[in-house]
C-alpha atoms as a PDB file:
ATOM      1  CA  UNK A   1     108.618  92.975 105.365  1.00  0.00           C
ATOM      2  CA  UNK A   2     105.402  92.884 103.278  1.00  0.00           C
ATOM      3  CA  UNK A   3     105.877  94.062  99.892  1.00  0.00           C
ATOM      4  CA  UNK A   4     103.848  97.601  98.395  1.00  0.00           C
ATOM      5  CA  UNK A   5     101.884  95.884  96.224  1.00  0.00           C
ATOM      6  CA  UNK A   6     100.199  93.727  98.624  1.00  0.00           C
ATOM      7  CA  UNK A   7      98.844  96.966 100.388  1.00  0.00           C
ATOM      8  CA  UNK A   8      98.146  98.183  96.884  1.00  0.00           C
ATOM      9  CA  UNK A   9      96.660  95.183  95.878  1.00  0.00           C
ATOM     10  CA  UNK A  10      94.218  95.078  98.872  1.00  0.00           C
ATOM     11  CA  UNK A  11      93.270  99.396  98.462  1.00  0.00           C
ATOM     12  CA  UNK A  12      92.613  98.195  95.051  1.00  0.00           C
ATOM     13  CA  UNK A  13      90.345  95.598  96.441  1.00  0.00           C
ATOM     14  CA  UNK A  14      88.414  97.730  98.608  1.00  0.00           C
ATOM     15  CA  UNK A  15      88.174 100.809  96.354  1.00  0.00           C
ATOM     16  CA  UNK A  16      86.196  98.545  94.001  1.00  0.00           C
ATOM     17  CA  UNK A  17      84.376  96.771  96.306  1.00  0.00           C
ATOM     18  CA  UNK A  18      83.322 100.989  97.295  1.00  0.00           C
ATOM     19  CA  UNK A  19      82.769 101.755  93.758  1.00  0.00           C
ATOM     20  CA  UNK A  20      80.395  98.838  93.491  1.00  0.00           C
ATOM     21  CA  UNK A  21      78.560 100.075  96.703  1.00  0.00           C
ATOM     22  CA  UNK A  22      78.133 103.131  95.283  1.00  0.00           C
ATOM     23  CA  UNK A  23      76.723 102.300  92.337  1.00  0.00           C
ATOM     24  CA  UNK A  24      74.815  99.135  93.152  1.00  0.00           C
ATOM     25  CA  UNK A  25      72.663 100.174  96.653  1.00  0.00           C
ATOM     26  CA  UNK A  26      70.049 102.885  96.550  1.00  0.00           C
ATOM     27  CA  UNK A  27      70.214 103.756 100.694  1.00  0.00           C
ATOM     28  CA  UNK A  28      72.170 107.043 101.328  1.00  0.00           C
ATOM     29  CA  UNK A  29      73.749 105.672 104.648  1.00  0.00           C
ATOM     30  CA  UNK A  30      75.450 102.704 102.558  1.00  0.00           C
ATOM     31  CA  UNK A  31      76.027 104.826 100.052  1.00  0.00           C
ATOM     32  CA  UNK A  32      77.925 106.709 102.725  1.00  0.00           C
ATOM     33  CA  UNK A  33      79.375 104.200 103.951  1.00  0.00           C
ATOM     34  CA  UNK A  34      80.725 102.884 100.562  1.00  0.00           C
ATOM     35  CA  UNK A  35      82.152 106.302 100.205  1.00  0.00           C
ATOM     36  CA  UNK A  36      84.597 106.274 103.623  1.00  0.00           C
ATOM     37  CA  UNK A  37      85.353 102.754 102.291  1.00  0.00           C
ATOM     38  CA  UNK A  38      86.931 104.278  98.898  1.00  0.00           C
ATOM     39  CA  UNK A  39      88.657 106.870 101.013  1.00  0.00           C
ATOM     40  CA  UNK A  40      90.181 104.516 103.264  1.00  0.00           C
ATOM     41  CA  UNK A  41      91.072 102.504 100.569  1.00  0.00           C
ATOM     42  CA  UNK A  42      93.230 105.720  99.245  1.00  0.00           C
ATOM     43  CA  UNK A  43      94.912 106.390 102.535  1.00  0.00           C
ATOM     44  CA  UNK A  44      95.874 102.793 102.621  1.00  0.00           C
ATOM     45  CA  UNK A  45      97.519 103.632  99.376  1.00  0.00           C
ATOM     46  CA  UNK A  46      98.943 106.743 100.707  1.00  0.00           C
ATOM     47  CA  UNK A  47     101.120 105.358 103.888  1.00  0.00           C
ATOM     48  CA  UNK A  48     101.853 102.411 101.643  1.00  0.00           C
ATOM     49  CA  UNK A  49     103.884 104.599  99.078  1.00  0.00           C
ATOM     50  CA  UNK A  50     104.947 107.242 101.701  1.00  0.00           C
ATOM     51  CA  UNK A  51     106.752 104.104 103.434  1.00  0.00           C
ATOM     52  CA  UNK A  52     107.873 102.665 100.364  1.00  0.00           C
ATOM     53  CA  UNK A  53     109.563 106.125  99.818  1.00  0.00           C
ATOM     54  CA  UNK A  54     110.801 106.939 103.284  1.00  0.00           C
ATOM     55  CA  UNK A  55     108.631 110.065 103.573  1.00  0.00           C
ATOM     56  CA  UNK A  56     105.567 110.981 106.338  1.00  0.00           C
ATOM     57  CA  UNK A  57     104.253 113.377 103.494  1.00  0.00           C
ATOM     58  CA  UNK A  58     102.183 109.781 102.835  1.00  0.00           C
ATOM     59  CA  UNK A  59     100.615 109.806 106.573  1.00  0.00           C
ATOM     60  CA  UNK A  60     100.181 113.922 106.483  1.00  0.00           C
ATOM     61  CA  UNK A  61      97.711 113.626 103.671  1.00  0.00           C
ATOM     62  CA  UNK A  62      95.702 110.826 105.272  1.00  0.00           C
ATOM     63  CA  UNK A  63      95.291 113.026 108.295  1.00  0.00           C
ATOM     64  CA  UNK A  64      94.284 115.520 106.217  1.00  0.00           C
ATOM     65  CA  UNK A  65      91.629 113.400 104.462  1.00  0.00           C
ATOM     66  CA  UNK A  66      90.308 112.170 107.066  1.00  0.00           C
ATOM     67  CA  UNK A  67      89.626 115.554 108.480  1.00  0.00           C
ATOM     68  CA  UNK A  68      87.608 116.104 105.220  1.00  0.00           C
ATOM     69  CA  UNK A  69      85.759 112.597 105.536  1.00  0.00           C
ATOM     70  CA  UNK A  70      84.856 113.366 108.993  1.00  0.00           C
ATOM     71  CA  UNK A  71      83.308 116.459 108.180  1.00  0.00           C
ATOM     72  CA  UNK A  72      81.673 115.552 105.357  1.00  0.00           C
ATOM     73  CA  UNK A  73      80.430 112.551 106.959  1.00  0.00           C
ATOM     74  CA  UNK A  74      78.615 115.153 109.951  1.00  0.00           C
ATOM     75  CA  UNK A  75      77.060 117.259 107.391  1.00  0.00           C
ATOM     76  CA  UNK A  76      75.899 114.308 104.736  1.00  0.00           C
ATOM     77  CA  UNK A  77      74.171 112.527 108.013  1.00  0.00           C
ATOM     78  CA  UNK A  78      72.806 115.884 109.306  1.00  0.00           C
ATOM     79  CA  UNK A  79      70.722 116.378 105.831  1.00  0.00           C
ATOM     80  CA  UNK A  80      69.666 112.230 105.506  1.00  0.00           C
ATOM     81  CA  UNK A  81      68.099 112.764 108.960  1.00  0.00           C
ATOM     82  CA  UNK A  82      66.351 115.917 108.062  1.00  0.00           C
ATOM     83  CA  UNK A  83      64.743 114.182 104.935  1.00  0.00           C
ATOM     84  CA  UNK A  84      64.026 111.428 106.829  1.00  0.00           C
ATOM     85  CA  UNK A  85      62.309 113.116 109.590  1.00  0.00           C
ATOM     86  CA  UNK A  86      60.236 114.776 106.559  1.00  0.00           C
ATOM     87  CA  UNK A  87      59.712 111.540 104.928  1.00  0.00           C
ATOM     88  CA  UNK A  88      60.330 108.689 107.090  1.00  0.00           C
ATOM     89  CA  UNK A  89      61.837 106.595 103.725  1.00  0.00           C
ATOM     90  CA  UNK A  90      65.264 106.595 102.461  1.00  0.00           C
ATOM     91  CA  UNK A  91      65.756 106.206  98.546  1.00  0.00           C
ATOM     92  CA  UNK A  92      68.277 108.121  96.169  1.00  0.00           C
ATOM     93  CA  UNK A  93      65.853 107.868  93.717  1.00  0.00           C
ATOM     94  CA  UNK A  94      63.086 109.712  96.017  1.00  0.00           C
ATOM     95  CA  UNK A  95      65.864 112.540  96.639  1.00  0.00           C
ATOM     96  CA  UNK A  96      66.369 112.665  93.014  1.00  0.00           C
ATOM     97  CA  UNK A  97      62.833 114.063  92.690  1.00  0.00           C
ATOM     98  CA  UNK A  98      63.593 116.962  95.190  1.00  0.00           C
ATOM     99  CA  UNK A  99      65.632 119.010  92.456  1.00  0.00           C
ATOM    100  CA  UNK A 100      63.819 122.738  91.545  1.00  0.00           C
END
């Protein structure tokens, strides 16, 4: 049996390696992607501790975040597509611009 802190270890691992996508890449769609990479990284941690401690309660919250990732994923691609259609570049720092 592997032990809990491998799987922690290795959400660790890929909630930084998120983190760092987030902050490091300027294109929304990576960005997004780095995003459902830190929220896997969390359910990982989730079913990791829920089997450590014998409960599902670890595997109900992971379905319940990935009902929220896959929702926010359809309405955060919905809105990069309409700005794209508008202006046929991606950049954060463009979008930043649109505030008023």
């Amino acid at each position: 049996m592997v032990p809990t802190s491998y799987y922690v270890g290795v959400s660790a691992v890929l909630f930084v390696i998120g983190a760092l996508g987030v902050l490091v890449r300027r294109n929304p769609l990576v960005i997004f992607m780095s995003i459902e990479i830190m929220l896997n990284a969390a359910n990982l941690a989730f079913v990791a501790f829920g089997e450590r401690h014998g409960s599902i309660n670890g595997q109900a919250l992971v379905f319940f975040v990935l009902c929220v990732a896959a929702a926010e994923v359809a309405v955060g691609l919905a809105i990069i597509v309409a700005i794209f259609r508008l202006r046929r570049r991606l950049s954060v720092d463009e979008l930043s611009l649109m505030r008023g």
